[in-house]
Structures are given as structure tokens and as C-alpha cells.
PDB file of N, CA and C in Angstrom:
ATOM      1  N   UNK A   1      73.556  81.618  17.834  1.00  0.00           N
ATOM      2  CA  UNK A   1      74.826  81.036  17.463  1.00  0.00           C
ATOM      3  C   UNK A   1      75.006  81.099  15.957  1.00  0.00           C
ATOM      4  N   UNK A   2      76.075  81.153  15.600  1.00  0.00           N
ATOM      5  CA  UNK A   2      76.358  81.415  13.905  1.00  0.00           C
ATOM      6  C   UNK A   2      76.355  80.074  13.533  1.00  0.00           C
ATOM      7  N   UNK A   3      76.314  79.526  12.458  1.00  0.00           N
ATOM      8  CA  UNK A   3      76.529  78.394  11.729  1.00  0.00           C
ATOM      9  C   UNK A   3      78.565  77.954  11.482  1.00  0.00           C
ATOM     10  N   UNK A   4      78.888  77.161  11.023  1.00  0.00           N
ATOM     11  CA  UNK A   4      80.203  76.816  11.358  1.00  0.00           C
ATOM     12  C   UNK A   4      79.762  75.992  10.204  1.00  0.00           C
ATOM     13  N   UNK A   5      81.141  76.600   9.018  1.00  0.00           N
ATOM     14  CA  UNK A   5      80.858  76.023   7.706  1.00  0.00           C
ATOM     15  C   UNK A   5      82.850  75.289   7.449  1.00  0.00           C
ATOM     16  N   UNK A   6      82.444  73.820   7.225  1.00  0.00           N
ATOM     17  CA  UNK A   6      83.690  73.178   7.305  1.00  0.00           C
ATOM     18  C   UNK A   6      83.935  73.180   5.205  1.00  0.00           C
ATOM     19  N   UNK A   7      85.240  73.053   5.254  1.00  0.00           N
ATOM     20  CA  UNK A   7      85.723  73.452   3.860  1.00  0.00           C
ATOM     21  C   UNK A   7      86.868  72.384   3.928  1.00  0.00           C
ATOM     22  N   UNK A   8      86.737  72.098   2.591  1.00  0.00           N
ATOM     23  CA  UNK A   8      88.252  70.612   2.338  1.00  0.00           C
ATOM     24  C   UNK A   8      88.961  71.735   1.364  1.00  0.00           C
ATOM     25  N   UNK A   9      90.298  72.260   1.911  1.00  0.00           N
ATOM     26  CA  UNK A   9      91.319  72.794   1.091  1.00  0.00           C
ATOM     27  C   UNK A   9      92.516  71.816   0.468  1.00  0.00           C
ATOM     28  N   UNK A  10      92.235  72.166  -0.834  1.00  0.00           N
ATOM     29  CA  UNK A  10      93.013  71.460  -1.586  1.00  0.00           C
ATOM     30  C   UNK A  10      94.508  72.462  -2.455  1.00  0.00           C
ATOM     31  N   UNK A  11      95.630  72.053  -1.687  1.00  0.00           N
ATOM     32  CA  UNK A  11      96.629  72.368  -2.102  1.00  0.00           C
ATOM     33  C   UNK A  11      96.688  73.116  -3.319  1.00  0.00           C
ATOM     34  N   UNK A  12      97.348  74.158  -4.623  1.00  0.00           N
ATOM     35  CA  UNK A  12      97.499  74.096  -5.426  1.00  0.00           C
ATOM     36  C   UNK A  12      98.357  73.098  -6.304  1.00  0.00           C
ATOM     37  N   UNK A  13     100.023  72.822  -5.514  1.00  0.00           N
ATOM     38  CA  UNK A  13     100.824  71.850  -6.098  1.00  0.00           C
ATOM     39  C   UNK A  13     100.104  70.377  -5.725  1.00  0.00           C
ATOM     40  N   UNK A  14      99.006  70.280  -4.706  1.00  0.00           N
ATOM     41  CA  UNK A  14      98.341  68.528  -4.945  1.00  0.00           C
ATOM     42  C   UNK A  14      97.471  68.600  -6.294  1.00  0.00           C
ATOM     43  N   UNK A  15      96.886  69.529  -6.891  1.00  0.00           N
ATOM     44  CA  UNK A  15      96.115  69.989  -7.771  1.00  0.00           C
ATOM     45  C   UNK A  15      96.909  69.619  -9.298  1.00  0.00           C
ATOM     46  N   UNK A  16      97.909  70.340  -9.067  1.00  0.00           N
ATOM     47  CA  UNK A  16      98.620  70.197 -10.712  1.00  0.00           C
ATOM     48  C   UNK A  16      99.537  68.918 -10.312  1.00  0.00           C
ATOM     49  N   UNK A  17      99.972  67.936  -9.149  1.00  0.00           N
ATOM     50  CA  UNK A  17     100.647  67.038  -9.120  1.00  0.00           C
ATOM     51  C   UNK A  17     100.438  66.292 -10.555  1.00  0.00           C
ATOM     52  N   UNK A  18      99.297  66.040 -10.660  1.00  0.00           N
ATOM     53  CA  UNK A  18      98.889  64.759 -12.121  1.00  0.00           C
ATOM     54  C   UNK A  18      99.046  65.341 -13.377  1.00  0.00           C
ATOM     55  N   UNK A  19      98.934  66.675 -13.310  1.00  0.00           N
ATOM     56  CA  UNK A  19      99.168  67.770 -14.709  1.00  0.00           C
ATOM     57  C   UNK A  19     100.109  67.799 -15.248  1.00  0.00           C
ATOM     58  N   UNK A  20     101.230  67.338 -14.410  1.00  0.00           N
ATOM     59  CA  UNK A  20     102.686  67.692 -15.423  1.00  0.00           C
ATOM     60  C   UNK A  20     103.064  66.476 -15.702  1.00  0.00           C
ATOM     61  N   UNK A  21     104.678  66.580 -16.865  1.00  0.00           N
ATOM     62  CA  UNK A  21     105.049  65.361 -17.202  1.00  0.00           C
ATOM     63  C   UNK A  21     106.386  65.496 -16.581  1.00  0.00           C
ATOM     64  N   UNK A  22     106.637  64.234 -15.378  1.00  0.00           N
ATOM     65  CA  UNK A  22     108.153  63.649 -14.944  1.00  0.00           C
ATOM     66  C   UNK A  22     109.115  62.696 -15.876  1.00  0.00           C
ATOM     67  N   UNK A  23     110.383  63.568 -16.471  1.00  0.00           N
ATOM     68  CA  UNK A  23     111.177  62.801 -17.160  1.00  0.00           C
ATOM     69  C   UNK A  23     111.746  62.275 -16.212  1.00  0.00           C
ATOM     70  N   UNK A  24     112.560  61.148 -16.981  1.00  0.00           N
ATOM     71  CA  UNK A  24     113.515  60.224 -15.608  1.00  0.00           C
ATOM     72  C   UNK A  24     114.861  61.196 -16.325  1.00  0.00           C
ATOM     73  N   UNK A  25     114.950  62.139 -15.184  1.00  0.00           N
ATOM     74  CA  UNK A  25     116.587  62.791 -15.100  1.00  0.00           C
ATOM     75  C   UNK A  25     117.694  62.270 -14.876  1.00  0.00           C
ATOM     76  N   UNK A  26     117.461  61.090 -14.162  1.00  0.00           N
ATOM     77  CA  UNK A  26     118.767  59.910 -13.736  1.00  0.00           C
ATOM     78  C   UNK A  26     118.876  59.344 -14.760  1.00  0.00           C
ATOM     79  N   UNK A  27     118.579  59.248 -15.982  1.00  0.00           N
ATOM     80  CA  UNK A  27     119.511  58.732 -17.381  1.00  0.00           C
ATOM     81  C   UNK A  27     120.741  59.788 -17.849  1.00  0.00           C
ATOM     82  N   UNK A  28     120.495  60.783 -17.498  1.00  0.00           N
ATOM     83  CA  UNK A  28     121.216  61.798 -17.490  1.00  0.00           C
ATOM     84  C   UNK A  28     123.025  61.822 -17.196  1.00  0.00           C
ATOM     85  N   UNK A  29     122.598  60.920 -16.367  1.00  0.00           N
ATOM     86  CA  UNK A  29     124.191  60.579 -15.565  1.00  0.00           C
ATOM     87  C   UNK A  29     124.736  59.509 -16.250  1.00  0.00           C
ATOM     88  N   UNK A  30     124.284  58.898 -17.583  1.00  0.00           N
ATOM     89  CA  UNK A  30     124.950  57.977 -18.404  1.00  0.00           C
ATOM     90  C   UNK A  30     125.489  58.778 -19.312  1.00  0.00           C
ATOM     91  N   UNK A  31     126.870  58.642 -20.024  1.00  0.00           N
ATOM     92  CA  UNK A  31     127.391  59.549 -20.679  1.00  0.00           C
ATOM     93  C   UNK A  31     126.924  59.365 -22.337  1.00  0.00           C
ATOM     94  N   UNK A  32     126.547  58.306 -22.115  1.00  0.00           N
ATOM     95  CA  UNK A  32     126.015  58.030 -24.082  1.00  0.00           C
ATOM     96  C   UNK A  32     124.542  58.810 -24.248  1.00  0.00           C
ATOM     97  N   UNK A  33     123.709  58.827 -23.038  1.00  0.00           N
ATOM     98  CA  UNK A  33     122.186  59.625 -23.376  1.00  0.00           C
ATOM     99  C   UNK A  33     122.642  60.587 -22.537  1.00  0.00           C
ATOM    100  N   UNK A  34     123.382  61.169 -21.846  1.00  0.00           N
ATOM    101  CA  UNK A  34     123.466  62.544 -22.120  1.00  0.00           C
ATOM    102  C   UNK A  34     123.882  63.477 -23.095  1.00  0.00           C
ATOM    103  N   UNK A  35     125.136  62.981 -24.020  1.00  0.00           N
ATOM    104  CA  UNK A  35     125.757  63.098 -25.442  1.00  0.00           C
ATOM    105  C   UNK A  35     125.171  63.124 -26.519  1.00  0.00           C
ATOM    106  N   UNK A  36     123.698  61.925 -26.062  1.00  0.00           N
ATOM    107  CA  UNK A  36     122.878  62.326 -27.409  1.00  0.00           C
ATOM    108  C   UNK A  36     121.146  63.335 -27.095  1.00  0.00           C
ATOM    109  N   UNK A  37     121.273  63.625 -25.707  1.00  0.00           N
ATOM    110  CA  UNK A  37     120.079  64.722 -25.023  1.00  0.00           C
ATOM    111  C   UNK A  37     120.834  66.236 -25.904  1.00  0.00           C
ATOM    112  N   UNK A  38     122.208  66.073 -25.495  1.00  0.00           N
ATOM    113  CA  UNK A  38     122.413  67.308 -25.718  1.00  0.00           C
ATOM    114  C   UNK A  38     122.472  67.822 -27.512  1.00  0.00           C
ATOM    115  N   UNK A  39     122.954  66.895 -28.576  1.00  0.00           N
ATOM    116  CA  UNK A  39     122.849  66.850 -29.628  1.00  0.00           C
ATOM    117  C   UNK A  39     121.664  67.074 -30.157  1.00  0.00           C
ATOM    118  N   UNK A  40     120.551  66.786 -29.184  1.00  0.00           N
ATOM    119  CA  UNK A  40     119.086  66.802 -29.914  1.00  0.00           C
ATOM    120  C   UNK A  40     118.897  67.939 -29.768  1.00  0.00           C
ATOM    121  N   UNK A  41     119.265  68.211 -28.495  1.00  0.00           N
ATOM    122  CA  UNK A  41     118.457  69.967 -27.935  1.00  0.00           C
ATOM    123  C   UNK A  41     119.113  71.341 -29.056  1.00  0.00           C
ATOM    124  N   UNK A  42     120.629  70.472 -29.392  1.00  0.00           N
ATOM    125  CA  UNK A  42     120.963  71.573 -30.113  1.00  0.00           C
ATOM    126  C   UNK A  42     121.326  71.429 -30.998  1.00  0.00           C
ATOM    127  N   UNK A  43     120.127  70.850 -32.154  1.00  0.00           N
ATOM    128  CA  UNK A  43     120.333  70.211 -33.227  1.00  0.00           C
ATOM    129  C   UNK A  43     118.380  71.317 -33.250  1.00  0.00           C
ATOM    130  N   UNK A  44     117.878  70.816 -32.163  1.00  0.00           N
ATOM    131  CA  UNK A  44     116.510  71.419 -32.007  1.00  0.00           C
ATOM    132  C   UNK A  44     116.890  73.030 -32.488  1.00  0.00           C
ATOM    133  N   UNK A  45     117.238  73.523 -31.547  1.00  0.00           N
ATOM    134  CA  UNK A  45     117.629  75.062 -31.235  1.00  0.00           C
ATOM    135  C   UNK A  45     118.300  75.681 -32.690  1.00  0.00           C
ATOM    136  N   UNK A  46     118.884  74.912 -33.013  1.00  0.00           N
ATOM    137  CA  UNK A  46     119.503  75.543 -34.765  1.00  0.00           C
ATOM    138  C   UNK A  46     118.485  75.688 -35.520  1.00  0.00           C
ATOM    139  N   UNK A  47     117.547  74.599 -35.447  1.00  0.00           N
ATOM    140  CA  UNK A  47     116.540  74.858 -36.313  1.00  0.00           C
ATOM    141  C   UNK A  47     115.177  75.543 -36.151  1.00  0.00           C
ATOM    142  N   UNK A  48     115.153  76.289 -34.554  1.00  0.00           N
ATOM    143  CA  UNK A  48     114.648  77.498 -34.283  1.00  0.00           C
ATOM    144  C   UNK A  48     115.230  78.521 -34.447  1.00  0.00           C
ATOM    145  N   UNK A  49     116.791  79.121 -34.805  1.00  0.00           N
ATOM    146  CA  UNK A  49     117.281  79.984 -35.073  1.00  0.00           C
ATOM    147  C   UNK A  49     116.833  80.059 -36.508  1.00  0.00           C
ATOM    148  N   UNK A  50     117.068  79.075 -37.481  1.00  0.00           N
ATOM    149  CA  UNK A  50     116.548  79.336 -38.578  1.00  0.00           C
ATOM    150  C   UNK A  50     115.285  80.007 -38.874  1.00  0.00           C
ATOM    151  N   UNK A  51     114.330  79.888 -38.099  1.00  0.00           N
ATOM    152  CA  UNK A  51     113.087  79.905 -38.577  1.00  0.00           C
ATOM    153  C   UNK A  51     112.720  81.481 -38.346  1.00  0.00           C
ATOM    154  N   UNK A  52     111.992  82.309 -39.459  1.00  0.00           N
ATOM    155  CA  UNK A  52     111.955  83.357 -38.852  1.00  0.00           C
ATOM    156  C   UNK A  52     111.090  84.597 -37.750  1.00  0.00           C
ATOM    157  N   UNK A  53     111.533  85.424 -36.851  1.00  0.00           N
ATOM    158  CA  UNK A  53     110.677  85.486 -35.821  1.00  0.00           C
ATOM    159  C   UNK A  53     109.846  86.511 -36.304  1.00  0.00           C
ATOM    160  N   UNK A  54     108.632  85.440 -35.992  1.00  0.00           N
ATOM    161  CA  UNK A  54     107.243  87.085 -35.921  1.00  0.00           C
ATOM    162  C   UNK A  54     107.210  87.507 -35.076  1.00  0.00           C
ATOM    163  N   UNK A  55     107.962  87.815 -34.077  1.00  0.00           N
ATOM    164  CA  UNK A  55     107.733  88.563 -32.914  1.00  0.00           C
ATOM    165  C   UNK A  55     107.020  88.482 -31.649  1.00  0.00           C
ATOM    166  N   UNK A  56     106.131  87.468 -31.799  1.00  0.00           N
ATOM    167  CA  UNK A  56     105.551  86.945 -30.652  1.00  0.00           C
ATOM    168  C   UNK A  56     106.211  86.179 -29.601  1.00  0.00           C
ATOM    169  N   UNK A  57     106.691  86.565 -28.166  1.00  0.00           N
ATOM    170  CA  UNK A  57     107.390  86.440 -27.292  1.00  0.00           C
ATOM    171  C   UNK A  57     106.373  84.865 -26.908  1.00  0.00           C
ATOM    172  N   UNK A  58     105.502  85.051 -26.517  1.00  0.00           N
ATOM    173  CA  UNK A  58     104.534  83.454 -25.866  1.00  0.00           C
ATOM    174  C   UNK A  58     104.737  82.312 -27.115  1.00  0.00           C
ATOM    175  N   UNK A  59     104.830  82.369 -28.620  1.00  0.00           N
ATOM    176  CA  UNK A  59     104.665  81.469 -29.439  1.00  0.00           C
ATOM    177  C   UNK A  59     105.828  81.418 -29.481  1.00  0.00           C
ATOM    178  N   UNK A  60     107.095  81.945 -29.426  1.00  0.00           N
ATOM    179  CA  UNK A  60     108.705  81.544 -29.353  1.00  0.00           C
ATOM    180  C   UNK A  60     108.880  80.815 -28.262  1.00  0.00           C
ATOM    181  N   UNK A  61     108.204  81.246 -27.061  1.00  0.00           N
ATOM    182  CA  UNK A  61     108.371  80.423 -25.483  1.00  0.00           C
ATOM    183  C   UNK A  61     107.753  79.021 -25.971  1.00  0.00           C
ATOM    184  N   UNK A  62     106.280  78.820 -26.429  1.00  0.00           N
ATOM    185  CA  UNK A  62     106.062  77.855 -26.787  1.00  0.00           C
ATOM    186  C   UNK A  62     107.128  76.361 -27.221  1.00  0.00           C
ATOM    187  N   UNK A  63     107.226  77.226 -28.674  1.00  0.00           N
ATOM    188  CA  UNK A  63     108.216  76.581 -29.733  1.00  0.00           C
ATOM    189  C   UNK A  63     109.623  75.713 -28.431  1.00  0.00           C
ATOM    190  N   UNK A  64     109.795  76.698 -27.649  1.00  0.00           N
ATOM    191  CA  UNK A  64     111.130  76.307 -27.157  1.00  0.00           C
ATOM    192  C   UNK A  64     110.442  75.307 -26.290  1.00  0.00           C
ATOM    193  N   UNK A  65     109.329  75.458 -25.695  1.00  0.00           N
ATOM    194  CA  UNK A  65     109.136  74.571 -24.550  1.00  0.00           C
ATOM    195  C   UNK A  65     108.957  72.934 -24.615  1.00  0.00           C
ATOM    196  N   UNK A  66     108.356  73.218 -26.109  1.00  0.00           N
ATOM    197  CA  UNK A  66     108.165  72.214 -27.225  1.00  0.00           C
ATOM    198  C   UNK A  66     108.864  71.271 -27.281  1.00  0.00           C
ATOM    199  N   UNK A  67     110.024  72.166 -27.749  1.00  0.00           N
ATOM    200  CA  UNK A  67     111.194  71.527 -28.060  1.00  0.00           C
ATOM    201  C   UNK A  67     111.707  70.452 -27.258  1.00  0.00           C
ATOM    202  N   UNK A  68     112.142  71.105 -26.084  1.00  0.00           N
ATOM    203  CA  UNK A  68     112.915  70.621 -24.982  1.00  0.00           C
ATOM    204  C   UNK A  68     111.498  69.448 -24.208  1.00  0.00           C
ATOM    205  N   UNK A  69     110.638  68.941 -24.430  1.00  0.00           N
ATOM    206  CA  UNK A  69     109.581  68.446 -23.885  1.00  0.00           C
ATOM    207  C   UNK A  69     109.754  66.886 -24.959  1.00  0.00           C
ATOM    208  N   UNK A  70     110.219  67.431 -26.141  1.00  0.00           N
ATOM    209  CA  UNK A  70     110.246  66.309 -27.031  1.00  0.00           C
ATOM    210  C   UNK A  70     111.424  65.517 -27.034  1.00  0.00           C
ATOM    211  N   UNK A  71     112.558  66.719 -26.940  1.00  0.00           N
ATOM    212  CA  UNK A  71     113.425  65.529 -26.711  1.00  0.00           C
ATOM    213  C   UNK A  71     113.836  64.856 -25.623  1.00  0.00           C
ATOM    214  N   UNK A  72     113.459  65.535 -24.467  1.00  0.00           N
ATOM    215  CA  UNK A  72     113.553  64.819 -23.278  1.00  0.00           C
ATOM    216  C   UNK A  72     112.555  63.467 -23.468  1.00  0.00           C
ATOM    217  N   UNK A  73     111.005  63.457 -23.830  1.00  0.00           N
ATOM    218  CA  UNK A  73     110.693  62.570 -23.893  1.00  0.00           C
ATOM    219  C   UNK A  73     111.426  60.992 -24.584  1.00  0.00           C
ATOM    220  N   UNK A  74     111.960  61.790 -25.826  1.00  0.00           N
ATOM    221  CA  UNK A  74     112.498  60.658 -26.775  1.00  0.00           C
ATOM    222  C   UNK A  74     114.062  60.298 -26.149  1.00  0.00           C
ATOM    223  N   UNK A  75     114.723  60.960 -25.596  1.00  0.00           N
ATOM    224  CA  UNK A  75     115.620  60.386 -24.925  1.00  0.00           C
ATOM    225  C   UNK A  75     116.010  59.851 -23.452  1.00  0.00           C
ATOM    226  N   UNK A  76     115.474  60.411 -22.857  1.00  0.00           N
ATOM    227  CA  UNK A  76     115.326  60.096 -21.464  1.00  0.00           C
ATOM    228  C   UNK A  76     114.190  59.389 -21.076  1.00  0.00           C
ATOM    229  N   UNK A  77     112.981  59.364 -21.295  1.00  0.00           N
ATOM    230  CA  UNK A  77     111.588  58.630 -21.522  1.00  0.00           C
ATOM    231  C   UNK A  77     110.963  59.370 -19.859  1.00  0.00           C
ATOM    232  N   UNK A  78     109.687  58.486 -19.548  1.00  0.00           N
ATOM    233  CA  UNK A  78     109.420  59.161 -18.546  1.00  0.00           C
ATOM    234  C   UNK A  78     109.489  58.635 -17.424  1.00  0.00           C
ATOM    235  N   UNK A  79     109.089  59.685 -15.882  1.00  0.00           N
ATOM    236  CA  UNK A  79     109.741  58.617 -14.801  1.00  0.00           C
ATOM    237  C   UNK A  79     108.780  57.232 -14.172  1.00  0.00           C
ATOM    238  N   UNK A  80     109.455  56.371 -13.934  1.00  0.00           N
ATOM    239  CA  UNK A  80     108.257  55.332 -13.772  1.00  0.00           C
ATOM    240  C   UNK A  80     108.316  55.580 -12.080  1.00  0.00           C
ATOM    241  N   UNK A  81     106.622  55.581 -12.146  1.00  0.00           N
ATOM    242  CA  UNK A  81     106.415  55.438 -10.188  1.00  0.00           C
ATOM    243  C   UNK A  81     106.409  54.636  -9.804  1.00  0.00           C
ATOM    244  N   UNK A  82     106.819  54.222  -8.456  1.00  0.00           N
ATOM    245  CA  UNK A  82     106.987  53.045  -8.195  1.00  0.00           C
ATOM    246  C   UNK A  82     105.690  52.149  -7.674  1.00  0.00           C
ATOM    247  N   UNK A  83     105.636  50.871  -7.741  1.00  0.00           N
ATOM    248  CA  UNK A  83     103.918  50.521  -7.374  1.00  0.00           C
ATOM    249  C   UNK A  83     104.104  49.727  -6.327  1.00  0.00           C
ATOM    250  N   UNK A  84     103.088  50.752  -4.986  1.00  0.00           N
ATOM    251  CA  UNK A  84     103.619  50.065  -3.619  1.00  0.00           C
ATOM    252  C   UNK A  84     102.985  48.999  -3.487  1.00  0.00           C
ATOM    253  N   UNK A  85     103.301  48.168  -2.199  1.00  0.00           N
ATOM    254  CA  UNK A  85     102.450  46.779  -2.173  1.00  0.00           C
ATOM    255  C   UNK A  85     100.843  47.715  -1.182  1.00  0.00           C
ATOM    256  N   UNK A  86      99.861  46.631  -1.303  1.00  0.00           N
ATOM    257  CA  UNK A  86      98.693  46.871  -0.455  1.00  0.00           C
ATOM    258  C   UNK A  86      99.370  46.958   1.204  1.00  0.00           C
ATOM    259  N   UNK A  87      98.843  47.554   1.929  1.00  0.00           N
ATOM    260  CA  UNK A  87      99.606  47.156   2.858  1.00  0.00           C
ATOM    261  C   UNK A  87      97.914  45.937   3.841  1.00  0.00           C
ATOM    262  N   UNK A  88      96.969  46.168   3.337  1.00  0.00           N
ATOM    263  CA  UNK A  88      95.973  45.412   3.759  1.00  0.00           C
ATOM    264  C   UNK A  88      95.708  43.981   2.435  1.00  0.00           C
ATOM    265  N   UNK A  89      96.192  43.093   3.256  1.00  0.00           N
ATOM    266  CA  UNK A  89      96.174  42.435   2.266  1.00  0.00           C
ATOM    267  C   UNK A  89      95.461  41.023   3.518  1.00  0.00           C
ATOM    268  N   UNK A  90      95.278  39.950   2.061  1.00  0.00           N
ATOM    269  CA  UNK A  90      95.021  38.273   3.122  1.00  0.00           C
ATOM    270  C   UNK A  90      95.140  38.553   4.116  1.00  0.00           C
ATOM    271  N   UNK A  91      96.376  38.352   4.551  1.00  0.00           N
ATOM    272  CA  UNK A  91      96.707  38.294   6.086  1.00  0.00           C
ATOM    273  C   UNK A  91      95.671  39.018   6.778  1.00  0.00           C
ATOM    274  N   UNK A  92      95.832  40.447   6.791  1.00  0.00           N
ATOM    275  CA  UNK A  92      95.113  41.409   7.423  1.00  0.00           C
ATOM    276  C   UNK A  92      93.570  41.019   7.243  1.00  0.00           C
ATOM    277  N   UNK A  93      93.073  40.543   5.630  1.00  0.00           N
ATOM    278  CA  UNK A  93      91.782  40.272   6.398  1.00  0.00           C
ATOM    279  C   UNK A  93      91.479  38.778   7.353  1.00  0.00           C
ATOM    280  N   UNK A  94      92.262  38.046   7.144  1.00  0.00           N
ATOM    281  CA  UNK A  94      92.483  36.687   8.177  1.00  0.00           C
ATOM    282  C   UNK A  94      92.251  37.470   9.676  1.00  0.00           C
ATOM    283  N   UNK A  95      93.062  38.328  10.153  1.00  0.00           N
ATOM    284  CA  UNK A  95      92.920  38.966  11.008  1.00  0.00           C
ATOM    285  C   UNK A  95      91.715  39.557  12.028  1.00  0.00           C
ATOM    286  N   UNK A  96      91.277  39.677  10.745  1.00  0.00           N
ATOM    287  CA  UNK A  96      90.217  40.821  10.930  1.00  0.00           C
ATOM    288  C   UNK A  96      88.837  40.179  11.252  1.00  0.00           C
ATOM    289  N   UNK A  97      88.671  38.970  10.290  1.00  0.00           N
ATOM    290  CA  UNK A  97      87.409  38.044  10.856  1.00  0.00           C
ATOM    291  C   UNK A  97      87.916  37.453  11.808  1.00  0.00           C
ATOM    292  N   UNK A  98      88.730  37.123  12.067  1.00  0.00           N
ATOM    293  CA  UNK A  98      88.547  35.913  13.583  1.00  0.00           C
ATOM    294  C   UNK A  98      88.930  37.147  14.632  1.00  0.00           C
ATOM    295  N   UNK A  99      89.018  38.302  14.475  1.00  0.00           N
ATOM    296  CA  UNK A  99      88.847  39.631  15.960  1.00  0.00           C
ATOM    297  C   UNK A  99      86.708  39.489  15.450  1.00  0.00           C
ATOM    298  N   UNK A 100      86.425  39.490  14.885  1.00  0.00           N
ATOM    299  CA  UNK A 100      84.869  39.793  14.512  1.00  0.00           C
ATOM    300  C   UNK A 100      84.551  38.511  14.961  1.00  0.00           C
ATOM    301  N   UNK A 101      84.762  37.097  14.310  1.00  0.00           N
ATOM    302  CA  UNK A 101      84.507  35.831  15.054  1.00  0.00           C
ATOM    303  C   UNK A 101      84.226  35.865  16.660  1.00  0.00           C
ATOM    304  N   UNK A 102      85.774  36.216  17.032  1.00  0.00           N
ATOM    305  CA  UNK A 102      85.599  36.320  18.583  1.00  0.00           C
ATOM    306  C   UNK A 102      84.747  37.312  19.254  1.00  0.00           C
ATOM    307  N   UNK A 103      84.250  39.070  18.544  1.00  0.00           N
ATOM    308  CA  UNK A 103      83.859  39.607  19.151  1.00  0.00           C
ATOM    309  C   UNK A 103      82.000  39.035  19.284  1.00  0.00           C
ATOM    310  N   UNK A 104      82.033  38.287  18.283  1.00  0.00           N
ATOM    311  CA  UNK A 104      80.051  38.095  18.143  1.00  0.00           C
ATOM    312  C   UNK A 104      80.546  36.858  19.161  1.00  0.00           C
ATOM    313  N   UNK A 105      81.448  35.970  19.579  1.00  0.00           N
ATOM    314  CA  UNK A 105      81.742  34.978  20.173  1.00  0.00           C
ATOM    315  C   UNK A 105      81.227  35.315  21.713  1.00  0.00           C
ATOM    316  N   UNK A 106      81.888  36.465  22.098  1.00  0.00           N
ATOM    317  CA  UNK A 106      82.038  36.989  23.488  1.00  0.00           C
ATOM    318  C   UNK A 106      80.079  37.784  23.223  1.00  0.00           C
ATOM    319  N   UNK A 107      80.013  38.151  22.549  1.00  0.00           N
ATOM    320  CA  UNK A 107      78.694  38.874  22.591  1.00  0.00           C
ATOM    321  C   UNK A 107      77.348  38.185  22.651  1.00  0.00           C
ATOM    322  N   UNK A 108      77.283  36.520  22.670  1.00  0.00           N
ATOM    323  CA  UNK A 108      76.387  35.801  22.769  1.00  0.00           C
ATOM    324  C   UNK A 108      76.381  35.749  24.238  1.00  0.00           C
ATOM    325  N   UNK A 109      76.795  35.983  24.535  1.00  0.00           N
ATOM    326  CA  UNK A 109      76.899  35.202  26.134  1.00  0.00           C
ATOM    327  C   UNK A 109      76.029  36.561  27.108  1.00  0.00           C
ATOM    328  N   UNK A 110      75.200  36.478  28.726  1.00  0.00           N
ATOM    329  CA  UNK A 110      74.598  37.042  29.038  1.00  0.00           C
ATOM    330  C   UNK A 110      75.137  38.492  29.255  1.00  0.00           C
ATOM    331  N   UNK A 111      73.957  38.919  29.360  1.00  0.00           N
ATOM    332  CA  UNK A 111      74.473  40.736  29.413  1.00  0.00           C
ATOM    333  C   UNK A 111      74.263  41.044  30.963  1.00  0.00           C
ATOM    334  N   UNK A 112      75.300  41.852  30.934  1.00  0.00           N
ATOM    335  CA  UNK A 112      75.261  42.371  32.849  1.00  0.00           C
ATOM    336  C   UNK A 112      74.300  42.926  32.899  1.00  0.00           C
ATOM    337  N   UNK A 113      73.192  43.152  34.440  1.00  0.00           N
ATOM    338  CA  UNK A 113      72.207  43.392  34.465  1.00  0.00           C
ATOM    339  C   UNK A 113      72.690  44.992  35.020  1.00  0.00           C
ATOM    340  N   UNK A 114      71.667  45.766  34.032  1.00  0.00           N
ATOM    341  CA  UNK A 114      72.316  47.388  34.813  1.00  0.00           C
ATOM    342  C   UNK A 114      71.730  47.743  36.099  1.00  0.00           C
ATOM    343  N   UNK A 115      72.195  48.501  36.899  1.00  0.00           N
ATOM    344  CA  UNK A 115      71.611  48.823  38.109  1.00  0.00           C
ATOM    345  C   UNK A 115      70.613  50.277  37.967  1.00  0.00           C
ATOM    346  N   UNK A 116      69.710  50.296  38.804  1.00  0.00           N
ATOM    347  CA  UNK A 116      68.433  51.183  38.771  1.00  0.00           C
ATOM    348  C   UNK A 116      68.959  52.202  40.024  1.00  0.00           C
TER     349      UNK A 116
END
């Protein structure tokens, strides 16, 4: 018989889930921080046109990614997750000893005799 080799596959997007940064995009839909998102970005962007290009396509991508990373942070901020309740909580362990109470309860008592 061959051996049977078990493996835990782990997603790529569960992998980078914690890697990236979530802005809160729903500020977006207020007209005063969207008015001033967009002023930044292109207040940003003028002053990458200024600057002059050495030619490197990845350090311009950079610069831009930069950009737009900063001011989203500073205007929109980031998204907050929400923090669920336990769902095992008191109660549940209240629960849980008096099912264990009762089961050592019922388990003192005589044992059926097995048949031969």
C-alpha cells in the first residue's frame, strides 16, 4: 500500500489578507473629504510632474503608489473591523458544567452487566 500524505492548503488571497492596507472608502461619499481627497491627489501628482524622470518605469510606479497610499491614509483614515462578540461566553460555560455535572451524575450509578 502507498503511504497517503495529508497537506493543509492555504489560499493565496487568505495569505496576503493581513498584508494589505483597507482605507475606509465610505468617507468618500461625503462631499467635503471627497473635495479635499481629490485636491491632495492632485496637488500630489503636480508635484510628480515636476520632478524630473530618470526613466525608471518601477520607481515612477512606486512614487505614484506612494502617493495615492498617503493621501488616502491622511484623508480617509483606515477601515475599522468590526469586533464580534464571543459567541461562547458565561452562559455557555454555565451550560456546559451542569451537562458534565449531570453526566458524572448519571455515571456513578451501576453499570449494566455485559452478556458472555
Amino acid at each position: 500500500m502507498g503511504k497517503v500524505r495529508g497537506r493543509l492548503a492555504v489560499g493565496k488571497q487568505a495569505a496576503q489578507k493581513f498584508d494589505r492596507e483597507i482605507f475606509n472608502l465610505r468617507k468618500l461619499n461625503e462631499l467635503e473629504v471627497r473635495k479635499q481627497y481629490q485636491i491632495e491627489i492632485t496637488n500630489r501628482f503636480a508635484a510628480l510632474e515636476n520632478q524630473k524622470d530618470d526613466g525608471d518605469v518601477n520607481r515612477t510606479w512606486e512614487n505614484i503608489k506612494e502617493n495615492i497610499k498617503t493621501s488616502a491614509k491622511e484623508n480617509l483614515g483606515m477601515h475599522e473591523w468590526k469586533q464580534h462578540k464571543p459567541w461562547f461566553d458565561e452562559e455557555c460555560l454555565g451550560f456546559f458544567g451542569s451537562k458534565e455535572a449531570g453526566k458524572s451524575a448519571v455515571g456513578t450509578g451501576s453499570k449494566p452487566k455485559q452478556c458472555r
